[in-house]
Protein backbone atom coordinates (compact mmCIF):
# COMPACT_ATOMS: atom_id res chain seq x y z
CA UNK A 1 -0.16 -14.14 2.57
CA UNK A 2 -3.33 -16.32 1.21
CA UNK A 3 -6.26 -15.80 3.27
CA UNK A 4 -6.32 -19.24 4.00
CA UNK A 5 -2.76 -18.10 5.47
CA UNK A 6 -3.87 -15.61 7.36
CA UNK A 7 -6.69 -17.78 9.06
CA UNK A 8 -4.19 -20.04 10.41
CA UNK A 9 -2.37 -17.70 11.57
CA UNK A 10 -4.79 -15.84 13.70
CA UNK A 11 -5.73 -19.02 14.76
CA UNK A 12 -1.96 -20.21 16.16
CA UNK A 13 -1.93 -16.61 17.42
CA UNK A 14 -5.16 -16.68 19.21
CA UNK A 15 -3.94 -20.58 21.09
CA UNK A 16 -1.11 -19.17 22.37
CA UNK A 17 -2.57 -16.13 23.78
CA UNK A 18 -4.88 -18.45 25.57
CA UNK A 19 -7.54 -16.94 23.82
CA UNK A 20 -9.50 -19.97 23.10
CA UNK A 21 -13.58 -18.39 22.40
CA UNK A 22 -11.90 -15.89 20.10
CA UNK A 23 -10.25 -18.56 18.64
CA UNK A 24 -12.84 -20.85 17.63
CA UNK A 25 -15.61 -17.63 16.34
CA UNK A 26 -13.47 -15.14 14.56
CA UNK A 27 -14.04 -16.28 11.45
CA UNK A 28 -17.59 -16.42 11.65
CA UNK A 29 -17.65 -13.70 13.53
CA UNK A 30 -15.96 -11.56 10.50
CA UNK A 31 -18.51 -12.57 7.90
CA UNK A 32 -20.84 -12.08 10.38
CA UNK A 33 -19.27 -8.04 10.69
CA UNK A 34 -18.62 -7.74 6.37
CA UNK A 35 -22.07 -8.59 6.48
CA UNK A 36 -23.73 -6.39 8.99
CA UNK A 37 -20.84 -3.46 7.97
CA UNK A 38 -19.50 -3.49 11.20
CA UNK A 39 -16.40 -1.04 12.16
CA UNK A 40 -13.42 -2.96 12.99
CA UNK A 41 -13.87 -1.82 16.78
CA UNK A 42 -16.76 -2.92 16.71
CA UNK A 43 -16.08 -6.78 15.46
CA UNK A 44 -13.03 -6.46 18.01
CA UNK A 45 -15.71 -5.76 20.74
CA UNK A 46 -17.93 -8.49 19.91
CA UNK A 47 -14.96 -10.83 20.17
CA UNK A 48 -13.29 -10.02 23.30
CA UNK A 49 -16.80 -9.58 25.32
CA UNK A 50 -17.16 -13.35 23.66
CA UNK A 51 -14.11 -14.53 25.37
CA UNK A 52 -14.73 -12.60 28.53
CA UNK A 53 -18.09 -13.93 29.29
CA UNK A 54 -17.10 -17.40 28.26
CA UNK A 55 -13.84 -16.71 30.89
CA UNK A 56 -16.88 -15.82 33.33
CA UNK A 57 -18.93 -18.68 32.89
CA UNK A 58 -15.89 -21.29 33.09
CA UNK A 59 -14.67 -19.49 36.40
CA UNK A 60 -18.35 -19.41 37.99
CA UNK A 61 -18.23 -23.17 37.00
CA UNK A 62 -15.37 -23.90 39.10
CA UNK A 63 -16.50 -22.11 42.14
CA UNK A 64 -19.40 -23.29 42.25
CA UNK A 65 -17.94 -26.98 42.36
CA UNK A 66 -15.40 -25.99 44.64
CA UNK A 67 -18.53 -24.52 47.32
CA UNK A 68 -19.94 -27.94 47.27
CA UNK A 69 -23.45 -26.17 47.43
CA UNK A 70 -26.33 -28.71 46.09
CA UNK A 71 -26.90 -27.18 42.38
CA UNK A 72 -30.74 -27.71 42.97
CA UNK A 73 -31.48 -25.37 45.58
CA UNK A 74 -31.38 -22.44 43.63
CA UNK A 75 -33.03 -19.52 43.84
CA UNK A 76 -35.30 -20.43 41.24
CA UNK A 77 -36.27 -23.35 43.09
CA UNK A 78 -36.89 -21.40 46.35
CA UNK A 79 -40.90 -21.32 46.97
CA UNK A 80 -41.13 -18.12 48.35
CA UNK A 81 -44.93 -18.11 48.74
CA UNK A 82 -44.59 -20.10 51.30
CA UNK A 83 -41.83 -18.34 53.29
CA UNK A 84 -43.16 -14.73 55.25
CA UNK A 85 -43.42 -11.79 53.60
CA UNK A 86 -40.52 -10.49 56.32
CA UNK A 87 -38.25 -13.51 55.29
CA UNK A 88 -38.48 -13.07 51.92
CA UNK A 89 -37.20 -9.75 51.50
CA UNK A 90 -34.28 -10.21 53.68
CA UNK A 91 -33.39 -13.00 51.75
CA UNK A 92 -33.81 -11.07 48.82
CA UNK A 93 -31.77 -7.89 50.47
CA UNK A 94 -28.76 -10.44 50.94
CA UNK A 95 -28.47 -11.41 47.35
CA UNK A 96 -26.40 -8.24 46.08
CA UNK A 97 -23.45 -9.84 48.64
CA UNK A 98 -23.30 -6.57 50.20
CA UNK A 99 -23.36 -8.11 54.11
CA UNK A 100 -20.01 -10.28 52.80
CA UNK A 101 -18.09 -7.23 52.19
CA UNK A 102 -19.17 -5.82 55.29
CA UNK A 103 -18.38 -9.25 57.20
CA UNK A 104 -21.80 -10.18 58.40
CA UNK A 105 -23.10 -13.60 58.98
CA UNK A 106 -26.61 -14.63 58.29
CA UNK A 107 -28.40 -16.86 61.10
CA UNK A 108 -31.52 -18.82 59.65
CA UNK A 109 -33.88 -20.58 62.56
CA UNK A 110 -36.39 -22.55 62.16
CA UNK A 111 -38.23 -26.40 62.56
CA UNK A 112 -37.03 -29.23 60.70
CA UNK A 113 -37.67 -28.81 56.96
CA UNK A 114 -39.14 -25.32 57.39
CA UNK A 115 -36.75 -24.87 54.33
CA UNK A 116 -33.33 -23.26 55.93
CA UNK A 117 -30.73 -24.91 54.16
CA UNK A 118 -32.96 -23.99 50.73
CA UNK A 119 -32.85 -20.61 51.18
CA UNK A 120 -29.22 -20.07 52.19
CA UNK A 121 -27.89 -22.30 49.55
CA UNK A 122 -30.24 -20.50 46.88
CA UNK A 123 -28.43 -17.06 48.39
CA UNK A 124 -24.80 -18.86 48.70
CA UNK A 125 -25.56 -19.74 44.68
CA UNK A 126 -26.26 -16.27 43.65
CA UNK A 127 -23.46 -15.26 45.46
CA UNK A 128 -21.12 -17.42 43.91
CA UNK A 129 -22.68 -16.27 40.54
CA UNK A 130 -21.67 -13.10 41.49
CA UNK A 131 -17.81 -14.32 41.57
CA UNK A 132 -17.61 -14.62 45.09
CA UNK A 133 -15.61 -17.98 46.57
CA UNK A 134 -17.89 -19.98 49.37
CA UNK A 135 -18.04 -22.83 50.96
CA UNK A 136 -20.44 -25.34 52.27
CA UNK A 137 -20.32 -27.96 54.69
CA UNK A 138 -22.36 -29.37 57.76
CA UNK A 139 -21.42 -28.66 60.86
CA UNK A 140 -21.06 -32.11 61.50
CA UNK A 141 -18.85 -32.62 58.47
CA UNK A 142 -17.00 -29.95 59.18
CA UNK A 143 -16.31 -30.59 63.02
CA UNK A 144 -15.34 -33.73 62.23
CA UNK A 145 -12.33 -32.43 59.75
CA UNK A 146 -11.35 -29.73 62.32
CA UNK A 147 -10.76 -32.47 65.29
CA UNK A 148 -9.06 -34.31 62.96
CA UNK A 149 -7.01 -31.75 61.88
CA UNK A 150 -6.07 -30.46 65.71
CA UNK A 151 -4.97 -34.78 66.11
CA UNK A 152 -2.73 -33.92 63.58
CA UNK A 153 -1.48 -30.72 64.59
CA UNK A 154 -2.88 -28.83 61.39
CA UNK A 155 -5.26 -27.07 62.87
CA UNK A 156 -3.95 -23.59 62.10
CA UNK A 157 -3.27 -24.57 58.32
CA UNK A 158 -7.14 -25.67 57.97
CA UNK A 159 -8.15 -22.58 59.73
CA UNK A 160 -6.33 -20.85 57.19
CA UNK A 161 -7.94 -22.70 54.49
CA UNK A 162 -11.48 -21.82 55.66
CA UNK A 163 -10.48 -18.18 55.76
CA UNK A 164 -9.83 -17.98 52.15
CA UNK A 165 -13.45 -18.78 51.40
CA UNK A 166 -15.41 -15.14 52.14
CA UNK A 167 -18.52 -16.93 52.87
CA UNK A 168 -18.59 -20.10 54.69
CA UNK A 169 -22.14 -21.90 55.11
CA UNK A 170 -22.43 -24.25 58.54
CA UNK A 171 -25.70 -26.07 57.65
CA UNK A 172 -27.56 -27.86 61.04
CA UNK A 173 -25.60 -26.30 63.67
CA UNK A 174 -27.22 -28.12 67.03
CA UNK A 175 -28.35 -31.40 65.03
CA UNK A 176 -25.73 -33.20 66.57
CA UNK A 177 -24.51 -32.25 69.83
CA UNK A 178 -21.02 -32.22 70.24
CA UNK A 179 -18.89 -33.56 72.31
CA UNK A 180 -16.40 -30.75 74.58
CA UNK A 181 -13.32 -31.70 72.08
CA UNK A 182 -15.58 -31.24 69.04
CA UNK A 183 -17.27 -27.90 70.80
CA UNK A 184 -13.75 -26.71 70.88
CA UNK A 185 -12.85 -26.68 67.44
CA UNK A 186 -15.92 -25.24 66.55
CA UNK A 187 -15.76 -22.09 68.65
CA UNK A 188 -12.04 -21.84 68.17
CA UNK A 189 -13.06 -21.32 64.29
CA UNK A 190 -16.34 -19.11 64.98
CA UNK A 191 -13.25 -16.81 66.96
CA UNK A 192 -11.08 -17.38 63.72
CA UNK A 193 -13.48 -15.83 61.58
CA UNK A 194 -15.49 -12.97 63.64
CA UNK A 195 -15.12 -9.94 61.70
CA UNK A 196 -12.68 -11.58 58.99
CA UNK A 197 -15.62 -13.27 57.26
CA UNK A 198 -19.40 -14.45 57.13
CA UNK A 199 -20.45 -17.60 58.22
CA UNK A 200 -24.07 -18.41 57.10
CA UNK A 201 -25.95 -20.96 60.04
CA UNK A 202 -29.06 -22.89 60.05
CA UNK A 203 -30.03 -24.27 63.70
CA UNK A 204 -33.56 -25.79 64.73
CA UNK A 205 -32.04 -24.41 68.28
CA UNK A 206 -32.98 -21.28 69.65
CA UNK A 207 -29.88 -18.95 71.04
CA UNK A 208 -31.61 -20.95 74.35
CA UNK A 209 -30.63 -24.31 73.50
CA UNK A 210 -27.48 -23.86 72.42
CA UNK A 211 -25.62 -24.55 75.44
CA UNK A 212 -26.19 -28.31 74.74
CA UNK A 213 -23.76 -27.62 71.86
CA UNK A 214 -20.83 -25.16 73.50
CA UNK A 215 -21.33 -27.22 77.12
CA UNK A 216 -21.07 -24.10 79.36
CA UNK A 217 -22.32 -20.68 79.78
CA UNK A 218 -19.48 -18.35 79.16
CA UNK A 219 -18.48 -20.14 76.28
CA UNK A 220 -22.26 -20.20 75.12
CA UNK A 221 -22.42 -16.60 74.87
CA UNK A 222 -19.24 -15.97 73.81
CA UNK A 223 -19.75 -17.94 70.46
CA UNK A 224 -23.16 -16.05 70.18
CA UNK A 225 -21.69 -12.70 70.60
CA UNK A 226 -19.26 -13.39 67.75
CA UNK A 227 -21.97 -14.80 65.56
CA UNK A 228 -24.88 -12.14 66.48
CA UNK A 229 -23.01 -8.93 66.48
CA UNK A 230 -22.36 -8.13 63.23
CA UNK A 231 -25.59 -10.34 61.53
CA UNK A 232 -29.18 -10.82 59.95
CA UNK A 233 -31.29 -13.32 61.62
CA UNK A 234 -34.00 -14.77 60.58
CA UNK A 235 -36.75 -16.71 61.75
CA UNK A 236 -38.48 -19.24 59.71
CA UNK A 237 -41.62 -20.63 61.69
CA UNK A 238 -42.87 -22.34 59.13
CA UNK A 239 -44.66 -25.83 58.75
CA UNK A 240 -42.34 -28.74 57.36
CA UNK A 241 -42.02 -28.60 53.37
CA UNK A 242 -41.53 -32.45 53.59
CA UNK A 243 -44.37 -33.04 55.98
CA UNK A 244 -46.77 -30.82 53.57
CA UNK A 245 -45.61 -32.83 50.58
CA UNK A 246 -46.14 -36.05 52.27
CA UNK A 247 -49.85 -34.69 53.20
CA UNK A 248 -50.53 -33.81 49.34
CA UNK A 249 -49.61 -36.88 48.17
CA UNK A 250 -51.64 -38.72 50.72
CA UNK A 251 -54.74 -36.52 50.11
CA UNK A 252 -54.03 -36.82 46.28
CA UNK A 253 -53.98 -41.10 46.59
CA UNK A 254 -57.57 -40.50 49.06
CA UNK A 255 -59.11 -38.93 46.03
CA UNK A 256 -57.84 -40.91 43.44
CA UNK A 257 -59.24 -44.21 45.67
CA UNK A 258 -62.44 -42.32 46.01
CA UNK A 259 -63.27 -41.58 42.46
């Protein structure tokens, strides 16, 4: 068989193994080996780990579409010099995904753009980098689907759905009171989940306030046991990123005006 042959061949091979990376560098990458007198193990290395990370990148692609986290809060983007020392490293401590495995949520508190739904969808992003499947919704949003759901007597089968995502992120809980129906829904899904997966929160309400979102007592603390006993909280008191941007770029226009 003529080289040119053989090159074909691999190449047929390699599309209907699904191999599709190895399939469009082999051939490079053997010149590549000849020239660098690489051992066949060693060219056969350089190809699969090729594929693999390619397989990796594609897959971290789709879940990160599927969590329908905003792509620019990211960690990188996070300004953590303005966030607490304290805040920071828990943030930091729930990167490595290990409170998803043990089934934690993580509670975030603070004003109006203090910066809460930054730094949960910069962690939520490094999780899914990690490989790990999450979701992200408001709570509105998400109320919204589960009362329509219950109308049409699916409620179970979107329950279900939400428990196939590990790590489901409820951004704004309390920004919108609910109505009892729409209270319902929620705390029948914070019951679904306790101790079968994490649910990441943001409020502006304090654990205080929240009975303007459950509508009585006993179901008040019910749905904060579930959330706080097996959690991180924390507590950004911070000023408003928005309202400090607005402030520089008023200051900036003073000066510019004055000189």
């Amino acid at each position: 068989m003529s080289k040119t042959n053989e090159t074909e061949a691999v190449t047929g091979n390699l599309k209907e193994l699904g191999l599709p990376t190895m399939r469009r560098t082999f051939a490079a990458a053997a010149v590549a080996a000849r020239a660098n007198e690489q051992t066949f193990e060693q060219y056969l290395l350089g190809l699969s780990e090729a594929e693999l990370s390619h397989r990796r990148e594609n897959r971290i692609g789709r879940l990160l579409r599927a969590s329908k986290l905003p792509l620019e809060k990211s960690w990188a983007a996070l300004d953590t010099k303005r966030l607490p020392t304290k805040v920071v490293h828990q943030a930091k401590a729930l990167l490595d995904g290990g409170f998803v495995d043990r089934r934690e949520n993580v509670l975030v508190f603070g004003p109006p753009g203090s910066g809460k739904t930054h730094l949960l969808c910069a962690v939520a992003q490094e999780l899914v980098r990690s490989g790990r499947k999450v979701l992200s919704t408001t709570c509105n949003l998400l109320v919204q689907e589960l009362l329509l759901a219950k109308r049409e007597l699916k409620l179970p089968k979107a329950l279900k759905r939400l428990g196939g995502y590990p790590v489901l992120m409820v951004d704004d809980l309390g920004y919108v009171q609910q109505s009892r129906e729409e209270m319902e829904v929620l705390f029948t899904l914070l019951a679904e989940r306790y101790e079968r997966g994490s649910v990441l929160l943001t409020s502006n309400l304090a654990f205080s306030g929240w009975e303007a979102i459950f509508k009585d007592p006993m179901t008040t603390a019910a749905a904060i046991d579930r959330l706080v006993h097996h959690s991180v909280i924390v507590e950004l008191n911070v000023p408003s990123y928005r309202a400090e941007q607005a402030k520089s770029r008023r200051a900036k226009g003073t000066d510019e005006t004055t000189a």
